[in-house]
Structure formats: C-alpha cells, structure tokens
C-alpha atoms as a PDB file:
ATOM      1  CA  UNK A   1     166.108-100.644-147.363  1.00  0.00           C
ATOM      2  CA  UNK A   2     165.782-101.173-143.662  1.00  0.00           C
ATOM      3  CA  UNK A   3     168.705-100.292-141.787  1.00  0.00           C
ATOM      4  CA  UNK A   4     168.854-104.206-140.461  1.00  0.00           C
ATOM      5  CA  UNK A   5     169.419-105.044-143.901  1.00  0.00           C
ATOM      6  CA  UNK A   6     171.654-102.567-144.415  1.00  0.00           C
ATOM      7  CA  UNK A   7     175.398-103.520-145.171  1.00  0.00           C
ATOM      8  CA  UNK A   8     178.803-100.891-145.646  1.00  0.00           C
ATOM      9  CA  UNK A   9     178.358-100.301-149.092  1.00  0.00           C
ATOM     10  CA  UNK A  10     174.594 -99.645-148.642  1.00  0.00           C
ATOM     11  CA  UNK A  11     174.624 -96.467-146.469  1.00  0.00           C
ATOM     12  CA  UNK A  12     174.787 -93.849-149.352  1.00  0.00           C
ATOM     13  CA  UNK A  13     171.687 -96.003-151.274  1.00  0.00           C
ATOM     14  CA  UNK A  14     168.881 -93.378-149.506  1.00  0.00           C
ATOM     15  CA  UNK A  15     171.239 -90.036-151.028  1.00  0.00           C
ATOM     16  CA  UNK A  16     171.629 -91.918-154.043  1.00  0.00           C
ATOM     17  CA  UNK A  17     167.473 -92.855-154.433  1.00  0.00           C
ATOM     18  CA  UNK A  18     166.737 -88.841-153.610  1.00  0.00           C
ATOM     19  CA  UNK A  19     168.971 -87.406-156.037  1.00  0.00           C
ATOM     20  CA  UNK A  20     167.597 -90.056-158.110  1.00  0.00           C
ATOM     21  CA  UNK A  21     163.942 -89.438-157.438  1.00  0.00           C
ATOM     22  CA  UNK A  22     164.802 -86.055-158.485  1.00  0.00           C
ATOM     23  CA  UNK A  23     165.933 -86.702-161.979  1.00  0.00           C
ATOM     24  CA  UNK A  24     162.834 -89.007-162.193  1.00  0.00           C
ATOM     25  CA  UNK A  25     160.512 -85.868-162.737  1.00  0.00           C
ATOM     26  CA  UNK A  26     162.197 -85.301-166.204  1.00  0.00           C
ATOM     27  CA  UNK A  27     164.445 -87.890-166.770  1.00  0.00           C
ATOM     28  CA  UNK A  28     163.731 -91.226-167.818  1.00  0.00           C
ATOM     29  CA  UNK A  29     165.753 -94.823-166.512  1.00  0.00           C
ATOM     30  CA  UNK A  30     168.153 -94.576-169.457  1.00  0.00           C
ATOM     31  CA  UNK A  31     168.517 -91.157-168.721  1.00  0.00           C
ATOM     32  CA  UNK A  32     169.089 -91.853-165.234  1.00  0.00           C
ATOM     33  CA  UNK A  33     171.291 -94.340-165.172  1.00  0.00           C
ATOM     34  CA  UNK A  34     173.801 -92.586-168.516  1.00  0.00           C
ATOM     35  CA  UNK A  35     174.083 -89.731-165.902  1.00  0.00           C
ATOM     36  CA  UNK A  36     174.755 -92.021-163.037  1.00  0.00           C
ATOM     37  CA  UNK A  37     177.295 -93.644-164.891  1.00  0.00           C
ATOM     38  CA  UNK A  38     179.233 -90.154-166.044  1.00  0.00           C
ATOM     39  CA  UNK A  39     178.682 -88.827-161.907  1.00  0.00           C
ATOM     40  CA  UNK A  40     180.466 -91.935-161.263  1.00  0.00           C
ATOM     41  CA  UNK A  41     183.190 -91.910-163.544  1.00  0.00           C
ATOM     42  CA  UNK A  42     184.257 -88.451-162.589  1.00  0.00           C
ATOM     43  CA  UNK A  43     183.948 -88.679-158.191  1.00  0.00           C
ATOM     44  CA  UNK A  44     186.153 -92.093-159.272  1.00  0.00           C
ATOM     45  CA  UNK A  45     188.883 -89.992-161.466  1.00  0.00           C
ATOM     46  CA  UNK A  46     188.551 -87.035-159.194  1.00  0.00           C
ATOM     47  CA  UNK A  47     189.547 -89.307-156.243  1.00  0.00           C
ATOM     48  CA  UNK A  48     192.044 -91.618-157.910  1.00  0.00           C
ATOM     49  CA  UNK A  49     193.688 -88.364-159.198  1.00  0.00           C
ATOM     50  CA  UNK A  50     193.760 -87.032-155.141  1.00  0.00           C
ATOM     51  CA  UNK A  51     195.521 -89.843-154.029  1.00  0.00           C
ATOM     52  CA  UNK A  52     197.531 -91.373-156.279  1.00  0.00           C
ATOM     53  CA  UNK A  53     201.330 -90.364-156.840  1.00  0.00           C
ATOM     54  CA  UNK A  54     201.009 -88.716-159.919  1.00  0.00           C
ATOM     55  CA  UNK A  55     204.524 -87.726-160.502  1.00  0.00           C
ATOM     56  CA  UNK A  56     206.011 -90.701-159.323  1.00  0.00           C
ATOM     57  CA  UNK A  57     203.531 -92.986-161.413  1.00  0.00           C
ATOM     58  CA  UNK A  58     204.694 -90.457-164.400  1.00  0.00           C
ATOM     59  CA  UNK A  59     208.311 -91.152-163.835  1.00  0.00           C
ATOM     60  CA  UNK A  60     207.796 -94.605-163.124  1.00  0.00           C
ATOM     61  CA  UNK A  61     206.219 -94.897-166.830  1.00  0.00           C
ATOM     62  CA  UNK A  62     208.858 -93.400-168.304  1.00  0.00           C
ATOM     63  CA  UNK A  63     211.098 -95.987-166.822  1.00  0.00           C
ATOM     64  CA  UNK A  64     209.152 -98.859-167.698  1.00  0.00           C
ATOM     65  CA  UNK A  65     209.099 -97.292-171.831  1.00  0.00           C
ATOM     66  CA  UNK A  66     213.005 -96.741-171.644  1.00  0.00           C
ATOM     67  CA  UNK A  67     212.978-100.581-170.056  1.00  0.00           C
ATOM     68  CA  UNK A  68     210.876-101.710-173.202  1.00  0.00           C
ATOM     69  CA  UNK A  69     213.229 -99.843-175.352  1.00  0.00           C
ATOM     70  CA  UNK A  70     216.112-101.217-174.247  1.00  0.00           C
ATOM     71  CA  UNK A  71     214.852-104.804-174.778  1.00  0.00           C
ATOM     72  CA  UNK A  72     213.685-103.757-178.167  1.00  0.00           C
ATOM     73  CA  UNK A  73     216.885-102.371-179.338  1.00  0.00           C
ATOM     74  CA  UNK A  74     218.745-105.660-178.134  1.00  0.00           C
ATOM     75  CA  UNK A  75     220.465-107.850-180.551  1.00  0.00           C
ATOM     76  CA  UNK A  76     219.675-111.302-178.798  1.00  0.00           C
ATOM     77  CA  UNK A  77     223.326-112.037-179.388  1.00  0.00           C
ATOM     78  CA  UNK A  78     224.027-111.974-175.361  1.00  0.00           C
ATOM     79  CA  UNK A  79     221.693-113.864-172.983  1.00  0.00           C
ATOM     80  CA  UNK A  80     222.853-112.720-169.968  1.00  0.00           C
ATOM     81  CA  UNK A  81     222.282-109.061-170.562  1.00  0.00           C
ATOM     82  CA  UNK A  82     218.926-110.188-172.299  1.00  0.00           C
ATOM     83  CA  UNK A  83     217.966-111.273-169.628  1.00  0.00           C
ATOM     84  CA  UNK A  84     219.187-108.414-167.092  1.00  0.00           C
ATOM     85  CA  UNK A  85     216.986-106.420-169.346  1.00  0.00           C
ATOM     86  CA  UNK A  86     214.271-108.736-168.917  1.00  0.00           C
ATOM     87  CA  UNK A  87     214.482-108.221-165.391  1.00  0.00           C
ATOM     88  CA  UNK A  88     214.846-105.357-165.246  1.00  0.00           C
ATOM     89  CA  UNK A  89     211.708-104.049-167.445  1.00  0.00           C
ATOM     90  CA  UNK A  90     209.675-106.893-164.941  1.00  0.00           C
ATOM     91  CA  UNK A  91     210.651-104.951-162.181  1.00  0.00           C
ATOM     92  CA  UNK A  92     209.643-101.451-163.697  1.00  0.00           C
ATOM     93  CA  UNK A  93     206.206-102.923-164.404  1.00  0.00           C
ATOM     94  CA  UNK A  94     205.867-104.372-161.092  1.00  0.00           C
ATOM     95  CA  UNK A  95     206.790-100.971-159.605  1.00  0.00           C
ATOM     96  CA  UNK A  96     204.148 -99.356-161.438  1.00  0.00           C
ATOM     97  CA  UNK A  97     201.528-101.378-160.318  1.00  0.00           C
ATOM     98  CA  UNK A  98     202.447-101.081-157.048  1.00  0.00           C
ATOM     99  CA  UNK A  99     202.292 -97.465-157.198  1.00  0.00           C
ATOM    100  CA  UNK A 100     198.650 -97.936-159.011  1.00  0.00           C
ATOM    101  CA  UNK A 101     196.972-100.493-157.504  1.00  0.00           C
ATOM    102  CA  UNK A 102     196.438 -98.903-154.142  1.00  0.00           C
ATOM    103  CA  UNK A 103     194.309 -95.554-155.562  1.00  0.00           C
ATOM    104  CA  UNK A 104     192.365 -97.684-157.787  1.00  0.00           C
ATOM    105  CA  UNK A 105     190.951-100.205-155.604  1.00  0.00           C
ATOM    106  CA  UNK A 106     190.468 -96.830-152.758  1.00  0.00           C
ATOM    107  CA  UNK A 107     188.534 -95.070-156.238  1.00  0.00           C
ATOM    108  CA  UNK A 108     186.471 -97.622-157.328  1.00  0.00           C
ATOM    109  CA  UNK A 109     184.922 -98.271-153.684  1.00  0.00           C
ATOM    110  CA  UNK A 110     181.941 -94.961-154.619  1.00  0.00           C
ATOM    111  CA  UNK A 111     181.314 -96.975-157.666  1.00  0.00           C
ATOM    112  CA  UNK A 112     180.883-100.582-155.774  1.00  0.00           C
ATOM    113  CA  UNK A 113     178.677 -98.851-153.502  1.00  0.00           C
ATOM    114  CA  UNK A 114     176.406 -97.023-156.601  1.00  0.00           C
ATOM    115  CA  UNK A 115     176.759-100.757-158.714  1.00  0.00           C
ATOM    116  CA  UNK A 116     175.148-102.067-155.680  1.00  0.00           C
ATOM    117  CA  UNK A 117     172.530 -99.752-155.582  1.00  0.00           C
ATOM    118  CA  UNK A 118     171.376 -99.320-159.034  1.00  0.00           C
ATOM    119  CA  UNK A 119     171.446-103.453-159.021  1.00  0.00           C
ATOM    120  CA  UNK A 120     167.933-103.082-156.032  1.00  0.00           C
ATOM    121  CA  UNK A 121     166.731 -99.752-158.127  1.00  0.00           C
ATOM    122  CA  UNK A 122     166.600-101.455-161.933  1.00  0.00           C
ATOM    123  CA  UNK A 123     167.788-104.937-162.340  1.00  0.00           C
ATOM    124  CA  UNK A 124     164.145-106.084-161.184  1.00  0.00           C
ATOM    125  CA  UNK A 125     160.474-105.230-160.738  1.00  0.00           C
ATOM    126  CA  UNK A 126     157.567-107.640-158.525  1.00  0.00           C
ATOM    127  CA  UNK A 127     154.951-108.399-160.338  1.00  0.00           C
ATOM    128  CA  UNK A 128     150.989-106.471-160.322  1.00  0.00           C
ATOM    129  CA  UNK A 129     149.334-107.696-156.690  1.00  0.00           C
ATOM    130  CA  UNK A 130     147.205-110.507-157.084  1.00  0.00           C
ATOM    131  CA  UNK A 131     149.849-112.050-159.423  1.00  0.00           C
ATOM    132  CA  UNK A 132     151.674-115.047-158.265  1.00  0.00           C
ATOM    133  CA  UNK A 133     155.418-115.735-158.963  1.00  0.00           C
ATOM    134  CA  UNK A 134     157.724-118.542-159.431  1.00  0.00           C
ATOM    135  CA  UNK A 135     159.418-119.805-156.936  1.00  0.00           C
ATOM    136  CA  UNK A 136     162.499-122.272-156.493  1.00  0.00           C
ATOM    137  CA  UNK A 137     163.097-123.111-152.557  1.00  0.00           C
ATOM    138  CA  UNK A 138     166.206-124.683-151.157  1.00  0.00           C
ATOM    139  CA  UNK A 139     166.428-127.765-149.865  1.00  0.00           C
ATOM    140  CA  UNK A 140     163.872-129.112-152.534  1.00  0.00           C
ATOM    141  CA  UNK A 141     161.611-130.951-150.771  1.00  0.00           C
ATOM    142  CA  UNK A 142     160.608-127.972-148.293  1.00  0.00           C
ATOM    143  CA  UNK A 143     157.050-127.656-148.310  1.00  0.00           C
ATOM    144  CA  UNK A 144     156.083-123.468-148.619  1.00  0.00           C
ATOM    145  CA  UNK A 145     152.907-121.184-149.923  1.00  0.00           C
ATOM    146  CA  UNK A 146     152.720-118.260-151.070  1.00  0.00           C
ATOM    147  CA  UNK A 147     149.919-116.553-149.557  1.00  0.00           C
ATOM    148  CA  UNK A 148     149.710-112.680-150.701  1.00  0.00           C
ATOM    149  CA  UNK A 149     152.201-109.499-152.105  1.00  0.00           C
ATOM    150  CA  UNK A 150     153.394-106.838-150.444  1.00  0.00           C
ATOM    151  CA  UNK A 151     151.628-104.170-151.485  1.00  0.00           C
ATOM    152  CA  UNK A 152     153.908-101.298-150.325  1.00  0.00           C
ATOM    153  CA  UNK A 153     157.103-102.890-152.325  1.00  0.00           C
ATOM    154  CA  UNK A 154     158.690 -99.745-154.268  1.00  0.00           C
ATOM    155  CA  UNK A 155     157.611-101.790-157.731  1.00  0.00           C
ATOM    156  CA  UNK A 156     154.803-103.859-157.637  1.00  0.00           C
ATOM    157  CA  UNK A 157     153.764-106.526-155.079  1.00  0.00           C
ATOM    158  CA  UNK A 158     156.646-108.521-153.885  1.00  0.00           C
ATOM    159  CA  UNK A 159     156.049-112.409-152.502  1.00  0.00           C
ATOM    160  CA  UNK A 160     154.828-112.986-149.306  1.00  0.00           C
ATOM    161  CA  UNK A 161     155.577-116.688-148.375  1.00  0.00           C
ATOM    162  CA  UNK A 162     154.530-118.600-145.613  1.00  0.00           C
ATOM    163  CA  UNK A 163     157.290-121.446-144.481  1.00  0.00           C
ATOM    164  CA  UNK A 164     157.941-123.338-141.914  1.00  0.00           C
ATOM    165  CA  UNK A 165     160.103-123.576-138.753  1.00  0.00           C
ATOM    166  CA  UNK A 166     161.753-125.453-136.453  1.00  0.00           C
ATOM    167  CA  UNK A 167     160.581-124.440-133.013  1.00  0.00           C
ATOM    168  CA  UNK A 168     157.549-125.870-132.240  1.00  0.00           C
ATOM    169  CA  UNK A 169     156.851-126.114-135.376  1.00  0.00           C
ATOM    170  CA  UNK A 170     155.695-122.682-136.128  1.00  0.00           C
ATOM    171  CA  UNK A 171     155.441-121.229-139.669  1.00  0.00           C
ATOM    172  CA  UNK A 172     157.025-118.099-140.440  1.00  0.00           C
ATOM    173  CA  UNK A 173     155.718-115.536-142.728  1.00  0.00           C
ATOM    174  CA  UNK A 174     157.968-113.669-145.268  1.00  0.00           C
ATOM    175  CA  UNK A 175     157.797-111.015-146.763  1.00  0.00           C
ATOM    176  CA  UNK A 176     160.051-109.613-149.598  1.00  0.00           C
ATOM    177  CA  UNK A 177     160.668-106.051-148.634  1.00  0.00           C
ATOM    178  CA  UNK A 178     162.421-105.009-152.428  1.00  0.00           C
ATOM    179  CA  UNK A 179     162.210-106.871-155.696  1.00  0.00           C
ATOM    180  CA  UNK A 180     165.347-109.065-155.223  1.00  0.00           C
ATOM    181  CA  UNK A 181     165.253-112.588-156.811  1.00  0.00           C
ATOM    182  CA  UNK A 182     167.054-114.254-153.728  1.00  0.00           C
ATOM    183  CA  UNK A 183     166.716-114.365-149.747  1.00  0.00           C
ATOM    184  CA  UNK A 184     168.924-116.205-147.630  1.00  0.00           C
ATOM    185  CA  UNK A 185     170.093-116.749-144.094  1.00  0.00           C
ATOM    186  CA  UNK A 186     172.199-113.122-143.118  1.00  0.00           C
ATOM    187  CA  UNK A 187     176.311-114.135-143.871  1.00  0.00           C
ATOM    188  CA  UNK A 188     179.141-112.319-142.783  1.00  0.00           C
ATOM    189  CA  UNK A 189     179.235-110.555-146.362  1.00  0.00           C
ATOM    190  CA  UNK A 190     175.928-108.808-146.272  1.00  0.00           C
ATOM    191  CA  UNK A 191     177.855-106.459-143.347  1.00  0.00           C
ATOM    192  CA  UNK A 192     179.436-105.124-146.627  1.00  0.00           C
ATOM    193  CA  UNK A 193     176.489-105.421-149.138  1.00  0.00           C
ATOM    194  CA  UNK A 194     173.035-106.203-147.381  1.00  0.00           C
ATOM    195  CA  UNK A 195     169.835-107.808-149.273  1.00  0.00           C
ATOM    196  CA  UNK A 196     167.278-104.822-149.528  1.00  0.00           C
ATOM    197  CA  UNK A 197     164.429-107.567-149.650  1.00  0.00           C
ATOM    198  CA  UNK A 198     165.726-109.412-146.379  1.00  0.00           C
ATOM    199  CA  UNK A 199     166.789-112.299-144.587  1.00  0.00           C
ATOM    200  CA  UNK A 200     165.472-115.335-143.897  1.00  0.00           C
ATOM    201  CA  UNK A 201     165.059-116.351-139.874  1.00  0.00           C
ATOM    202  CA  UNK A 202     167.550-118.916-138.663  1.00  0.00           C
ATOM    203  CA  UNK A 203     165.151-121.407-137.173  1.00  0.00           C
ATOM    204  CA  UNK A 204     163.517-122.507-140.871  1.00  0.00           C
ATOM    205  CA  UNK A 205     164.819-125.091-142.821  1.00  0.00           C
ATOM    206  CA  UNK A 206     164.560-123.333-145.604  1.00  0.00           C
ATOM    207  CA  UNK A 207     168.011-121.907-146.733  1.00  0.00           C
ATOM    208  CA  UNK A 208     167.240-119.989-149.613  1.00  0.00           C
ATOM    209  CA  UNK A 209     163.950-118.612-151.812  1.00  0.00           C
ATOM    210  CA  UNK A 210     164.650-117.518-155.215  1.00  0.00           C
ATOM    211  CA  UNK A 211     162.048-115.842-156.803  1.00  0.00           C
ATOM    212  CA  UNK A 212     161.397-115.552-160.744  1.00  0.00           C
ATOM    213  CA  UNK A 213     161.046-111.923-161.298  1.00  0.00           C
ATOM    214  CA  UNK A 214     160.866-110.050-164.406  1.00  0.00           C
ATOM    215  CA  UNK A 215     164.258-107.751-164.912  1.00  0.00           C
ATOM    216  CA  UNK A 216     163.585-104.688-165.831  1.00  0.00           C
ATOM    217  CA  UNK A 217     164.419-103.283-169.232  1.00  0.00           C
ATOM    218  CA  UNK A 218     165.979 -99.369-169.363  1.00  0.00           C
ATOM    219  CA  UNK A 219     165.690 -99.865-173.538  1.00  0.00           C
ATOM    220  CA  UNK A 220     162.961-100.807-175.381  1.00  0.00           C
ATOM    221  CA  UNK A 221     165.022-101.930-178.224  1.00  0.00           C
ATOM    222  CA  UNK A 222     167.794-104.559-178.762  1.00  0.00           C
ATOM    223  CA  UNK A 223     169.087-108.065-177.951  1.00  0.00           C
ATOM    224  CA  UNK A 224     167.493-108.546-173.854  1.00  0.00           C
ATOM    225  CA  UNK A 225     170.559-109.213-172.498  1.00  0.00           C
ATOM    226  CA  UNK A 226     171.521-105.496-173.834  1.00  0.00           C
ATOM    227  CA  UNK A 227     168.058-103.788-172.569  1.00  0.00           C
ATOM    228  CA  UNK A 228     168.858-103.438-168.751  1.00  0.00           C
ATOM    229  CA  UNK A 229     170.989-101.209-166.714  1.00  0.00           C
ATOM    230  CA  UNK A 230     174.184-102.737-166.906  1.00  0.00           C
ATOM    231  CA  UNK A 231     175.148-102.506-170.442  1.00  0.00           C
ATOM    232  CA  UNK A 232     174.374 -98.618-170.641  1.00  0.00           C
ATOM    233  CA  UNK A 233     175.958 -97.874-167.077  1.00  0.00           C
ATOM    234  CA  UNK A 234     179.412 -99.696-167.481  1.00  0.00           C
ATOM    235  CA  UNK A 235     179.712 -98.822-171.108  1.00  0.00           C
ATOM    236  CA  UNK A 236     179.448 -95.401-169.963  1.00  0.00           C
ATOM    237  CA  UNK A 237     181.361 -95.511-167.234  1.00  0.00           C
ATOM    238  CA  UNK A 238     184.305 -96.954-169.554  1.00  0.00           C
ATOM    239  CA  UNK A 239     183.975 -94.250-172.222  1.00  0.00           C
ATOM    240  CA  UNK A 240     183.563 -91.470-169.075  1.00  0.00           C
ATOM    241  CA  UNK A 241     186.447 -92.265-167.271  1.00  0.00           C
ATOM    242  CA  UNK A 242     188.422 -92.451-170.480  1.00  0.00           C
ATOM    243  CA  UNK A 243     187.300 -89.148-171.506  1.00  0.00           C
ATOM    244  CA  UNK A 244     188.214 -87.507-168.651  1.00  0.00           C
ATOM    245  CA  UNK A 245     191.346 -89.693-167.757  1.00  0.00           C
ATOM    246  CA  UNK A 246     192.598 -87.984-171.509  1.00  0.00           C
ATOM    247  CA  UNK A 247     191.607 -84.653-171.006  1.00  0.00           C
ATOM    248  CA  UNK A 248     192.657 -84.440-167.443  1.00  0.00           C
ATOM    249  CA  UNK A 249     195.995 -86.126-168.252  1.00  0.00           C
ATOM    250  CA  UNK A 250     195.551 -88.572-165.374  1.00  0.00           C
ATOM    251  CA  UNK A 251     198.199 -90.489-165.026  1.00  0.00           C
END
C-alpha cells in the first residue's frame, strides 16, 4: 500500500505482510491466518491485562455477585427495599463496566489494525491479465472502459479503467493498485483505515467503481460463506482469548 493511501490503522500492514511472507514458505493461508488469529488474541490479553485495574475490576465483581445475591434472596414482600436492591446491583454493574470498557476498546485497537489488514491480504484476488471484470460505476449513467490490468497487482491483474473528468474534459486513467472491490473519492475516515487499491481524483464524476472480484477461499471445503478468512480468524480469536483469559485468570 502506498503511503498516500495509507490511513492510522494501516502503518503496521508492511511488518504484518513480512512476518507474513515468512510463514508463507511453509505455511499455508489457513495456516496463516489460525496463527494470526492466536498472535492476536494474546498481544490483545497481554495488553488488556497491562492496563486494566485488575484488582479493582476483581473486587468490583464480587460486589456486583453479593448485589445479585441479595436480590435473589429477597422475599418481594417490600418494594421499597426491592427496589434499593435493584439499584443498587444497577449501579455495581455500571461500575464494572466503567472500570472495563476503557482497556478493552485501548486492547482491541492491534486487532482493528490486523482485521484491516488481513481484509487487503485474503478477502480478494484480481483476476489472470487479459481477463476482464465486472464493473458497477456510480452515478449510473457514467460512461467508463476498461482498457488493461495491472500487471504488478500482488494477485493477479487488477482493473485499469479509463473515466472521465471534468476539466477540460480530460479522461483519467485508473488503476487499482490492490484487489479491493471498491474505490471512492478519499473521506475523512480513510485517515484511520486507507483503501490499499486507491482513490478516485476529485475532478471525475464518477463517485465510486465497484469491481466484481472473486473472494478468496482459505478452505477448500464447506458452505462459501465459511471458506474465507473471517470465519477461521474470529473463531479463533474467540476460542484464543478465552483460553488464555482462563488460564491467565484475567479478570
């Protein structure tokens, strides 16, 4: 990805394509991605576990049980105090969270930026050069060609399109740069996640390409909505940071 394309979450993508391009010599995809999905689950445990209140948050629990105790043990006979108790276990909860939320969202931001990444490395591949590919333009009626791939696309040979503009009525050739289904005029969000295949320039009246590429598949067997990346890396990152959440006695 070229660094103009490049948003926030995108900076560790060319660490995260070497250490992947290293595995690649003996590791399949699946392979790959079942071991990106554990790396992540433990720098995201590690990190929630460094800065997160872990006593507090354990104290905190045991308030909130006692809370549910209480209100468990109660008769019903006396509103008022069912209600105090009611209270009173809502605030617990709340309390909790509060001591929670703030670590998690800080822990998951590694994982947003691999997600991101592993979305441009296997949720698609361009098609063999010479092949041509589907594709929807925004508005409708905008008149564009597709005139060639691009040959040095990390899989296959991404679009090249040829559309038009608005000053002087020039044309303006595009090329895809990655195998991304979707190219768009740069918004404020892609200074947090970029598009590895590009933008498109502001003076064409063109507002968006989507291209009909063929996702890749990490399993060769299954239901297809089961045989790319995402099923295998978030299942795995689940049962990971479980595992380790359990035998680490996270809190």
């Amino acid at each position: 990805m070229g660094l103009f394309a490049m948003g926030l979450f995108d900076w560790p993508a060319p660490a995260f394509a070497a250490l992947d391009d290293l595995m690649a010599t003996a590791i399949g995809p699946f392979g790959r991605v079942l071991i990106w999905a554990l790396i992540c689950a433990g720098v995201s445990m590690v990190l929630y576990r460094l800065i997160s209140p872990q006593t507090r948050i354990k104290q905190v629990k045991a308030e909130v049980k006692a809370a549910q105790r209480a209100m468990s043990d109660d008769d019903g006979e006396d509103f008022g105090q069912g209600m105090q108790l009611a209270k009173a276990q809502l605030a617990k909860s709340f309390k909790l969270v509060g001591f929670v939320i703030g670590p998690a969202v800080v822990a998951s931001l590694p994982a947003l930026a691999l997600i991101v990444w592993l979305d441009g490395q296997y949720g698609y591949s361009c098609p063999p050069p010479g092949e041509p590919v589907q594709i929807d333009v925004e508005p409708k009626d905008t008149e564009i060609e597709q005139i060639g791939g691009n040959p040095d696309a990390v899989t296959g040979a991404c679009p090249i399109v040829q559309i038009p503009g608005y000053i002087e009525g020039h044309s303006h050739i595009i090329e895809a740069a990655a195998p991304i289904p979707v190219m768009h005029h740069k918004v404020w969000w892609n200074s947090l996640i970029g598009n590895p295949a590009g933008y498109l320039p502001d003076d064409t009246p063109v507002t968006q390409l989507r291209f009909a590429l063929q996702s890749q598949e990490i399993l060769s067997a299954g239901p297809d909505w089961a045989r790319g990346w995402e099923l295998t890396f978030f299942v795995s990152l689940l049962l990971g940071s479980l595992a380790i959440k359990k035998g680490f006695r996270i809190e």
